[in-house]
C-alpha atoms as a PDB file:
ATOM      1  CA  UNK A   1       4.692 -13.205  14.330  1.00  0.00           C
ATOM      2  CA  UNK A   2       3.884 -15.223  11.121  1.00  0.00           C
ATOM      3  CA  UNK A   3       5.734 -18.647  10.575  1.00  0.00           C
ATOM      4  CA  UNK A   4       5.158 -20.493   6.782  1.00  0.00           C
ATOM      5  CA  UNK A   5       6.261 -23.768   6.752  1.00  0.00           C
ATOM      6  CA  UNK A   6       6.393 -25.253   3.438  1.00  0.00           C
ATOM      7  CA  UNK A   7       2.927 -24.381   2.300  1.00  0.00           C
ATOM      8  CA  UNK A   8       1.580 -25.630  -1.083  1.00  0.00           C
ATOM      9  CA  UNK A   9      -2.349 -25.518  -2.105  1.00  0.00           C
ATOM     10  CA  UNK A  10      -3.390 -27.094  -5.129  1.00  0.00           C
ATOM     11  CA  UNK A  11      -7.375 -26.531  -6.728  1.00  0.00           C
ATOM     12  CA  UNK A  12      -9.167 -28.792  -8.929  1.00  0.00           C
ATOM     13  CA  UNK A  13     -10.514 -27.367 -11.698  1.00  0.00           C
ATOM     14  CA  UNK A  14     -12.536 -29.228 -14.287  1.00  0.00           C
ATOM     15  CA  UNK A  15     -11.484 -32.436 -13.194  1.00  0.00           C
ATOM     16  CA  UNK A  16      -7.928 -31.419 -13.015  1.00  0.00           C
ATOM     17  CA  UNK A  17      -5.641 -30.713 -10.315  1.00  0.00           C
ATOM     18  CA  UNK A  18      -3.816 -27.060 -10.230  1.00  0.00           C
ATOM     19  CA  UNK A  19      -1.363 -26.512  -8.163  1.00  0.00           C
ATOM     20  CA  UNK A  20      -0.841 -22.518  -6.899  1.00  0.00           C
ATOM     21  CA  UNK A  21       1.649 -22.367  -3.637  1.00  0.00           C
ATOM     22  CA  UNK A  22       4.475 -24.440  -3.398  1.00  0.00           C
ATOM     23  CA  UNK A  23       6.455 -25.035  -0.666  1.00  0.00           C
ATOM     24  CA  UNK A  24       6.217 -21.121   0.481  1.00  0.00           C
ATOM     25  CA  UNK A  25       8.945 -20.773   3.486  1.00  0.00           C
ATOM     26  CA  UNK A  26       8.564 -17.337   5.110  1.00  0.00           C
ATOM     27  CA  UNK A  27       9.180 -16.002   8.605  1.00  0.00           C
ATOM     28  CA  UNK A  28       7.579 -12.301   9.299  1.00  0.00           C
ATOM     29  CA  UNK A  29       8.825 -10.536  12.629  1.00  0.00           C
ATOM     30  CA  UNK A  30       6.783  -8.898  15.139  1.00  0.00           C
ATOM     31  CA  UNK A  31       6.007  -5.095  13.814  1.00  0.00           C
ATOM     32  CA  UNK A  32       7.635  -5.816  10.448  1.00  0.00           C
ATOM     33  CA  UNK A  33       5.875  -4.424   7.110  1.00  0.00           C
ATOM     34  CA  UNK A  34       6.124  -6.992   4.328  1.00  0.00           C
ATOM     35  CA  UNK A  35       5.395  -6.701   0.782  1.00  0.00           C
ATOM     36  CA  UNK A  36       4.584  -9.881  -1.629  1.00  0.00           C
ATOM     37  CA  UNK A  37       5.198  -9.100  -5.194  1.00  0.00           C
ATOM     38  CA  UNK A  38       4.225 -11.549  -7.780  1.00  0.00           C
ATOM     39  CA  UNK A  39       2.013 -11.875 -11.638  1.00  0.00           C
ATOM     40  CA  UNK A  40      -1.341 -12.430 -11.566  1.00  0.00           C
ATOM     41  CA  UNK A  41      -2.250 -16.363 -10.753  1.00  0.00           C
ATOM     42  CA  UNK A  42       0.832 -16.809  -8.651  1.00  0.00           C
ATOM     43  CA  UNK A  43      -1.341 -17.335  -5.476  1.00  0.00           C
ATOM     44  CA  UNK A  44      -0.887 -13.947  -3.328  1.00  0.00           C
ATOM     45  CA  UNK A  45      -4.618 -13.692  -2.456  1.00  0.00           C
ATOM     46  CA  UNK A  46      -5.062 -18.166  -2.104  1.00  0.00           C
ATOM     47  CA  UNK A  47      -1.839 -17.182   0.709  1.00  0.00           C
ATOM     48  CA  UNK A  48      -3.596 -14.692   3.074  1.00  0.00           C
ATOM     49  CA  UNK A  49      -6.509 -16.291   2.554  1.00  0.00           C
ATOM     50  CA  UNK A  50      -4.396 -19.125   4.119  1.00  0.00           C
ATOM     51  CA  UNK A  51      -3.168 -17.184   6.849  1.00  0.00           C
ATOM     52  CA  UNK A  52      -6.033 -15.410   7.702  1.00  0.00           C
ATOM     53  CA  UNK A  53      -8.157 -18.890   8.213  1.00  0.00           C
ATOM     54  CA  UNK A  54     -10.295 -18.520   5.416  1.00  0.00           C
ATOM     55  CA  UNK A  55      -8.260 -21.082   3.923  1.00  0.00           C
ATOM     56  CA  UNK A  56      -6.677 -24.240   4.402  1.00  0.00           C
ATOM     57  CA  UNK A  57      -3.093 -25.210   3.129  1.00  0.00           C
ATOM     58  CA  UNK A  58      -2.815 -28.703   1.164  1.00  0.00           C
ATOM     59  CA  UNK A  59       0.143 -29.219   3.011  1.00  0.00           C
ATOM     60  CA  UNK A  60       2.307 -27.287   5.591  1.00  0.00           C
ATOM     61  CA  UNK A  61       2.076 -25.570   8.615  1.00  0.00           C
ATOM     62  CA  UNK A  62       0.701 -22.188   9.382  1.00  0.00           C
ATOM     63  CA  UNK A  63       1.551 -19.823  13.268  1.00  0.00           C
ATOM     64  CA  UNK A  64       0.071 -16.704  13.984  1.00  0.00           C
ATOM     65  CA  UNK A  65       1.643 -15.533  16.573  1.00  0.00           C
ATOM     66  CA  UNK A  66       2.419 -19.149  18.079  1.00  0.00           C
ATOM     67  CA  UNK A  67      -0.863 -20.018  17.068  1.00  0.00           C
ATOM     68  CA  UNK A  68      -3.158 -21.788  14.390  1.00  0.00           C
ATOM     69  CA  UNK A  69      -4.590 -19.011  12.263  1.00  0.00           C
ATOM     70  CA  UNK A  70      -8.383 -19.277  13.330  1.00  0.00           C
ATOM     71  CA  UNK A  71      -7.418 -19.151  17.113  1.00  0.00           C
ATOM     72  CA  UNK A  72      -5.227 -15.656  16.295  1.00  0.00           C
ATOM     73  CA  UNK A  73      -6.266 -11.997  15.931  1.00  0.00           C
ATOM     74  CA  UNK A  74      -5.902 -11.725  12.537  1.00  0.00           C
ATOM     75  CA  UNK A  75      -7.277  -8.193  10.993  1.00  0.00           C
ATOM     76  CA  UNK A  76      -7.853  -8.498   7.187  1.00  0.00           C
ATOM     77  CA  UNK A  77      -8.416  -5.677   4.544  1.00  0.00           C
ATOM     78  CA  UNK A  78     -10.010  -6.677   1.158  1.00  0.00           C
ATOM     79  CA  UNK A  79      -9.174  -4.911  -2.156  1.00  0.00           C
ATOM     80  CA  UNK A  80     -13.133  -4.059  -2.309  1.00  0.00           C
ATOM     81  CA  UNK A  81     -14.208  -2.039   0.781  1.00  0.00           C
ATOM     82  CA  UNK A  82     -17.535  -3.402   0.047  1.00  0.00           C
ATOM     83  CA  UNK A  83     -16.828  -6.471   0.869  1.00  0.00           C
ATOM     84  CA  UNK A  84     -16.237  -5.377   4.385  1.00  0.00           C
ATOM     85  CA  UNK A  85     -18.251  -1.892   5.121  1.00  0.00           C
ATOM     86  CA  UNK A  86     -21.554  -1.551   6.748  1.00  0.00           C
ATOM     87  CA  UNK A  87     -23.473   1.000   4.424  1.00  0.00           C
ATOM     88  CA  UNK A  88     -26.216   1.478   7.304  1.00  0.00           C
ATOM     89  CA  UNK A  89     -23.799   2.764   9.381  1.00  0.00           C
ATOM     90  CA  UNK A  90     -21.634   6.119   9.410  1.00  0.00           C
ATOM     91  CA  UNK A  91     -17.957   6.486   8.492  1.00  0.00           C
ATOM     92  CA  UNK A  92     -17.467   6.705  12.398  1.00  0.00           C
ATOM     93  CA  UNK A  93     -19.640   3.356  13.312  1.00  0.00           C
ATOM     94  CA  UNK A  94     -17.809   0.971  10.769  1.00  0.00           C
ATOM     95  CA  UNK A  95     -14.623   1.951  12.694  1.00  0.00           C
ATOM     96  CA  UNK A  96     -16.222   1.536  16.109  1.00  0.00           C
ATOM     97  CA  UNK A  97     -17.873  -2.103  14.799  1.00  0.00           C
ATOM     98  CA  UNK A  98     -14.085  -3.038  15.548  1.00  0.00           C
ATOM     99  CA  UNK A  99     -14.226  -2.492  18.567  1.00  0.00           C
ATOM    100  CA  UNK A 100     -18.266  -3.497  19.590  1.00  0.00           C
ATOM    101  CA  UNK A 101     -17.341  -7.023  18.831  1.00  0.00           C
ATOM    102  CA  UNK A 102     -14.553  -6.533  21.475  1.00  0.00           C
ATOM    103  CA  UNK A 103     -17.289  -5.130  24.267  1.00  0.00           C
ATOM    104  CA  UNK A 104     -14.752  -2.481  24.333  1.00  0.00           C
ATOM    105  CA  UNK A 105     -16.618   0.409  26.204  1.00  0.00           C
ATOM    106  CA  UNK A 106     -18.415   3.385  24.321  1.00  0.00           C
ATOM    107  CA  UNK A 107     -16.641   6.560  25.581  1.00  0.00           C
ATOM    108  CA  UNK A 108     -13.351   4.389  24.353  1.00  0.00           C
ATOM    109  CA  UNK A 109     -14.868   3.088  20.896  1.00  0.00           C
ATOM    110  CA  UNK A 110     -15.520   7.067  20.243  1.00  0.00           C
ATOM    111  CA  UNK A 111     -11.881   7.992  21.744  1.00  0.00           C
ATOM    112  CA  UNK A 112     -10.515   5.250  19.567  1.00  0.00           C
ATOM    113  CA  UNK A 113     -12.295   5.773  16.785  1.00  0.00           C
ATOM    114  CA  UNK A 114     -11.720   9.694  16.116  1.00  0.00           C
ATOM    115  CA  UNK A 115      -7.808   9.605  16.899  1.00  0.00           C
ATOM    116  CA  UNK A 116      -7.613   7.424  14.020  1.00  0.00           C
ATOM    117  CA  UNK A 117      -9.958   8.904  11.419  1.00  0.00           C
ATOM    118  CA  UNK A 118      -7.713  12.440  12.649  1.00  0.00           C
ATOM    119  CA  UNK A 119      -4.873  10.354  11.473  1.00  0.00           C
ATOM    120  CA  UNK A 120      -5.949   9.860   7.856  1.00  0.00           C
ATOM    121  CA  UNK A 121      -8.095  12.874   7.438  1.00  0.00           C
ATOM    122  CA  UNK A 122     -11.319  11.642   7.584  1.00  0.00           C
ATOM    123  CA  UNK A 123     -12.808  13.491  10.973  1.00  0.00           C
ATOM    124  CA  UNK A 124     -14.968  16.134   9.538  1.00  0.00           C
ATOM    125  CA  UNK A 125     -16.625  12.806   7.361  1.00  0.00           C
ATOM    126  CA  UNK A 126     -17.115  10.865  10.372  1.00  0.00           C
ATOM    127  CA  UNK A 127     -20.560  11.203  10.452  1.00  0.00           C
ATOM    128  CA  UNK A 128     -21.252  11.158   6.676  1.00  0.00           C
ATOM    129  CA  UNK A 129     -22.543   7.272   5.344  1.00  0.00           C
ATOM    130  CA  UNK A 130     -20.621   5.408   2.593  1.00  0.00           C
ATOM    131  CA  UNK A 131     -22.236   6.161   0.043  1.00  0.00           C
ATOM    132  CA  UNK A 132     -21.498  10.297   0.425  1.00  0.00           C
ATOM    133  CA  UNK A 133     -17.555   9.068   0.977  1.00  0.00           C
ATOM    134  CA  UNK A 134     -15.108   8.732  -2.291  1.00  0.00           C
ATOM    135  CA  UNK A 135     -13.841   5.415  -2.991  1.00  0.00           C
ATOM    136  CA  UNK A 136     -10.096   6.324  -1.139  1.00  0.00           C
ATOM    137  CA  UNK A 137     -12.229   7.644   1.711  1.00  0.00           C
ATOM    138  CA  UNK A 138     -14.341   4.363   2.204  1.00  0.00           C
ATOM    139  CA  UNK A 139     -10.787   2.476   1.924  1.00  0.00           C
ATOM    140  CA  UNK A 140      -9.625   4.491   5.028  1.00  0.00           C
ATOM    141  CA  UNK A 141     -13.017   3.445   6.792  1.00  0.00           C
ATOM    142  CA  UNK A 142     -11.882  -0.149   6.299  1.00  0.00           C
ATOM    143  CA  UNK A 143      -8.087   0.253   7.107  1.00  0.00           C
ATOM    144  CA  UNK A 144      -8.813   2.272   9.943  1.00  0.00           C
ATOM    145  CA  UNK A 145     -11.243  -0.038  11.500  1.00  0.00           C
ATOM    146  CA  UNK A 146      -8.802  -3.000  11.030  1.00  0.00           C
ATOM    147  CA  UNK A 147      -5.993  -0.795  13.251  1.00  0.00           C
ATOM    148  CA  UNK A 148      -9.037  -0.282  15.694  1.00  0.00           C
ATOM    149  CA  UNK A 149      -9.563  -3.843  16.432  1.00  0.00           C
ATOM    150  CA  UNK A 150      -5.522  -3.750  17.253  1.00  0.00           C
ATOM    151  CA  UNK A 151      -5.095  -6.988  15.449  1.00  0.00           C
ATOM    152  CA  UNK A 152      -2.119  -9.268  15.966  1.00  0.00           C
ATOM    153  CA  UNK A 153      -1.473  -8.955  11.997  1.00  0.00           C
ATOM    154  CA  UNK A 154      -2.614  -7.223   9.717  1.00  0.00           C
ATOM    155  CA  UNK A 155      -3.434  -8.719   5.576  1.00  0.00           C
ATOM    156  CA  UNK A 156      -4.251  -6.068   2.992  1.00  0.00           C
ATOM    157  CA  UNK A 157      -5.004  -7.856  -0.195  1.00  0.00           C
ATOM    158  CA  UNK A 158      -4.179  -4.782  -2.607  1.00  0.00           C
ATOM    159  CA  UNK A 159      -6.410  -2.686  -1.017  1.00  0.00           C
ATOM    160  CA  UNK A 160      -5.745   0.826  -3.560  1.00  0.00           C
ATOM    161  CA  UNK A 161      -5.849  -1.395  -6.445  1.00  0.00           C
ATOM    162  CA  UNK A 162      -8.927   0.425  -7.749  1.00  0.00           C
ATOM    163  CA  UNK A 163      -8.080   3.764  -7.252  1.00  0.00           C
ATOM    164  CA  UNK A 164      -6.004   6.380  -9.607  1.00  0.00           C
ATOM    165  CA  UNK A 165      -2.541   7.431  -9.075  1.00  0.00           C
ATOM    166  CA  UNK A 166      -2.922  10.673  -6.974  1.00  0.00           C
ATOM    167  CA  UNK A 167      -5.468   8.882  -4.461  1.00  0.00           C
ATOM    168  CA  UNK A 168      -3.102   5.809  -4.194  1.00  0.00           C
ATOM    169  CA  UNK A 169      -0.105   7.685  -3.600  1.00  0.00           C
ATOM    170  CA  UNK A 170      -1.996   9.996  -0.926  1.00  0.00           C
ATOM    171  CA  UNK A 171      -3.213   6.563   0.204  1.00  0.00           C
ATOM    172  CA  UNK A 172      -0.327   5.368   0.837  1.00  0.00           C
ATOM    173  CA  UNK A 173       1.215   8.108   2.861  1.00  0.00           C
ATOM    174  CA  UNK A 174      -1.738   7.764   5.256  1.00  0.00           C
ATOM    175  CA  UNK A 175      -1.277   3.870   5.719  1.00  0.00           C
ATOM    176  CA  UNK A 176       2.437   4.569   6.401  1.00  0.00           C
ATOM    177  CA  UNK A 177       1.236   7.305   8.838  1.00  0.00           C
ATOM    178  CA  UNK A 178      -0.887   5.035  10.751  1.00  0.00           C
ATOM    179  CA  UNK A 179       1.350   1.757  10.861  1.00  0.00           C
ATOM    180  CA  UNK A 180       4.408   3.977  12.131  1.00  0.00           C
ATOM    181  CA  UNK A 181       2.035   4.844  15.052  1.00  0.00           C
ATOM    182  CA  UNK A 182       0.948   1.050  15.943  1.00  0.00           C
ATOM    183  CA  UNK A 183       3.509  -0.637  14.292  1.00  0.00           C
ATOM    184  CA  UNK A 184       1.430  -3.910  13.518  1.00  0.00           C
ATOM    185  CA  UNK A 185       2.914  -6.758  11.677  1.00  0.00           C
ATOM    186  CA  UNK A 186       1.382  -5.882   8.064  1.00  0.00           C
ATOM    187  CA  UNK A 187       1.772  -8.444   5.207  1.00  0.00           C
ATOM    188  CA  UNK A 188       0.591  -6.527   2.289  1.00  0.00           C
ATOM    189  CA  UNK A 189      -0.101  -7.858  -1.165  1.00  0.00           C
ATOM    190  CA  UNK A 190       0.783  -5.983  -4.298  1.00  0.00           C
ATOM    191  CA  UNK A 191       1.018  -5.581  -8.098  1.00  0.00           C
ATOM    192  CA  UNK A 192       2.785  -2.413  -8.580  1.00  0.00           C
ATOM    193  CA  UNK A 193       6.332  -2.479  -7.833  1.00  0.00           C
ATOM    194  CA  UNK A 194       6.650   1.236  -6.376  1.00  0.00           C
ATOM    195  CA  UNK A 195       4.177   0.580  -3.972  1.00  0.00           C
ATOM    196  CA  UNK A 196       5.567  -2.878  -2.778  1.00  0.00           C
ATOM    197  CA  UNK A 197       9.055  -0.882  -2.396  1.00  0.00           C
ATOM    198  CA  UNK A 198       7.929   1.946  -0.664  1.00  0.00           C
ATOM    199  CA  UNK A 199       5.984   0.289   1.755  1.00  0.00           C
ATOM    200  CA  UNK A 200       7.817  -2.360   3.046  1.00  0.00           C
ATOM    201  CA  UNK A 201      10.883  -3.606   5.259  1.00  0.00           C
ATOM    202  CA  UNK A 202      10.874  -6.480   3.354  1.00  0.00           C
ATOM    203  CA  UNK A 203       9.783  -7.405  -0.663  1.00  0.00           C
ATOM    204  CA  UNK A 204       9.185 -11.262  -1.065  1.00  0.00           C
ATOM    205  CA  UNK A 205       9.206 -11.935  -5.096  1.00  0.00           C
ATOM    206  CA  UNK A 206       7.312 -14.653  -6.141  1.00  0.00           C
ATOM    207  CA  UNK A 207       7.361 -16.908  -9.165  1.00  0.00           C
ATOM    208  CA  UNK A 208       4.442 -17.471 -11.769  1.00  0.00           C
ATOM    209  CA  UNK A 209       1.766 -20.473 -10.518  1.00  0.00           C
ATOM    210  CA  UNK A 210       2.678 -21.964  -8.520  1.00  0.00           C
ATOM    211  CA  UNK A 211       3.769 -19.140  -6.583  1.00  0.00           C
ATOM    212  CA  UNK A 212       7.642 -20.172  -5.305  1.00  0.00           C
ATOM    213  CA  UNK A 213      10.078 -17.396  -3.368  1.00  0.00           C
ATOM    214  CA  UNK A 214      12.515 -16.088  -5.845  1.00  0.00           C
ATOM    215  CA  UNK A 215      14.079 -13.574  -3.957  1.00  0.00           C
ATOM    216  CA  UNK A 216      13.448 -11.563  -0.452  1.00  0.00           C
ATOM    217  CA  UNK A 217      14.624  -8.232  -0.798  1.00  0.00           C
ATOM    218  CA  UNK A 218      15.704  -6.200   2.374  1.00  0.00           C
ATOM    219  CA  UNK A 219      14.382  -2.484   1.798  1.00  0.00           C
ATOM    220  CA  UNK A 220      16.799  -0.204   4.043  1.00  0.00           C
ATOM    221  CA  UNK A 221      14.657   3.067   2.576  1.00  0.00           C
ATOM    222  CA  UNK A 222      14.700   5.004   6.283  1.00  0.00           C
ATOM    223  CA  UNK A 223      11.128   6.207   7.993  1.00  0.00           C
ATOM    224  CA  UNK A 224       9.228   7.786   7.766  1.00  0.00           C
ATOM    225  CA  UNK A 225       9.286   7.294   4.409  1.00  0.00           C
ATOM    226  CA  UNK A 226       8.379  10.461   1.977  1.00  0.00           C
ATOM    227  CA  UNK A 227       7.549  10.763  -1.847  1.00  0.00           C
ATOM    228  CA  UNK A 228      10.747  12.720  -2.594  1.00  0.00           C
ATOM    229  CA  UNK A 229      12.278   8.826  -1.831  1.00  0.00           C
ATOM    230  CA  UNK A 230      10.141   7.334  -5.473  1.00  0.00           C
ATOM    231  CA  UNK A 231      13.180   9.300  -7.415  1.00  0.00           C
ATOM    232  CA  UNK A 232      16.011   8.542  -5.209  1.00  0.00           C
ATOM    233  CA  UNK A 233      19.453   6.224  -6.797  1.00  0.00           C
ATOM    234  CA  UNK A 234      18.489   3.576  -4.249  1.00  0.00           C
ATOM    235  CA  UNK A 235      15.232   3.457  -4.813  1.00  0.00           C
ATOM    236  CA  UNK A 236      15.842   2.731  -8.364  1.00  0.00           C
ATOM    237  CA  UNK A 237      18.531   0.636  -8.096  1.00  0.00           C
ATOM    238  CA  UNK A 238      16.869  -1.840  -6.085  1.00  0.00           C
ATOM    239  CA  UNK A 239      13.522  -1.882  -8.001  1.00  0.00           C
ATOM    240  CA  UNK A 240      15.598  -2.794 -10.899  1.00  0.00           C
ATOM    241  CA  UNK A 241      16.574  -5.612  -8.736  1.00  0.00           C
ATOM    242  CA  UNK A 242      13.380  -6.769  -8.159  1.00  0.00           C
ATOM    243  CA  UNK A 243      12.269  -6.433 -11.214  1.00  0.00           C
ATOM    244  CA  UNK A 244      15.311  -8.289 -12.267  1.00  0.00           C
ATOM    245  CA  UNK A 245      14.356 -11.244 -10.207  1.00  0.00           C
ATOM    246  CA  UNK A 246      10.685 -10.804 -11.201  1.00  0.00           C
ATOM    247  CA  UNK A 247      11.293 -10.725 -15.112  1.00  0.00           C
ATOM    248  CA  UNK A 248      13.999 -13.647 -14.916  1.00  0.00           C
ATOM    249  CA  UNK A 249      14.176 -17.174 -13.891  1.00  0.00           C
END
């Protein structure tokens, strides 16, 4: 569903050149949650931005489901939900804007629309505006309008990277809630190493700028996943792994 081949992207920055992918080589499979894990400056964001459209690679080639990035349906959710909310409208209409742009019909926006705020919680706040909505709530508005337009992938560009533990752990249990149902291909960006784990079939570990593959870890936690998993042997033994591969060259 997404094909990298041998993307690099370099910046210039006061009159010098600054290189932040190189030669990123990554295959993601249709319905498969993946996880990239990597320090600050190693070019997570500059890569969805690549594979969303918003971006060009300096060199390299870039499929979206067989096809160039800004010709796919690519849904995208930023780590501020104000960058993508409507505050004029209601919890409900942000999700249903997903599906306006897509002439889908009204009785089916509203159908649409109210399954999946029932799935994370939100249906007795669907008519409340943004600004009467908590800062985990208005981050389910945006996820749950990105599963409403039913995109052929989905980026989240550490979407709960703002919120406190409790929230992003709750947070988390909804997005795996959701995804289990539609099962879209998900390439989800991350700092926190519990989160990148728990989420994902697969973690990709990247280096410090510019951003190389270490390692690809396979994460054979079953689903649906639960908490209780956070203090199990194998989920410790392979985030020490990772974080093997992430500390060391």
């Amino acid at each position: 569903m997404i094909s990298l081949e041998n993307i690099s992207k370099s910046f210039n920055q006061n009159k010098n050149e600054i290189q932040v992918l190189d030669g990123i080589q990554l295959d993601i499979k249709n319905g498969e949650f993946v996880t990239i894990f990597g320090p600050n400056g190693s070019g997570k964001s500059t890569l969805l931005n690549i594979i969303s459209g918003l971006d060009k690679a300096g060199t390299g080639n870039v499929l979206v489901n067989n096809k160039r990035p800004e010709e796919a349906k690519v849904g995208f959710v930023f780590q501020n939900y104000n960058e993508s909310l409507f505050p004029w409208r209601t919890a409900q209409e942000n999700v249903e804007f997903a599906l306006e742009v897509q002439n889908v019909p009204k009785p089916e926006q509203k159908k649409i629309s109210e399954h999946l705020l029932k799935k994370v919680g939100l249906y007795n706040h669907k008519d409340k505006y943004l600004y009467e909505l908590s800062g985990g709530q208005k981050q389910l508005v945006a996820i749950c309008r990105a599963f409403a337009y039913n995109p052929d992938v989905l980026l989240m560009d550490e979407p709960f990277s703002a919120l406190d533990y409790s929230t992003t752990k709750k947070m988390e249990m909804e997005l795996m809630d959701i995804w289990q149902e539609k099962k879209i291909t998900t390439l989800f960006i991350s700092h926190d190493i519990d989160e990148a784990i728990f989420l994902a079939d697969r973690v990709v570990v990247l280096s410090p700028r510019p951003g190389k593959i270490k390692q690809i870890f396979e994460v054979n936690l079953p689903r649906p996943r639960n908490l209780e998993m956070l203090a199990s042997k194998e989920f410790f033994d392979l985030r020490n792994k990772i974080l093997e591969a992430f500390i060391y060259e």
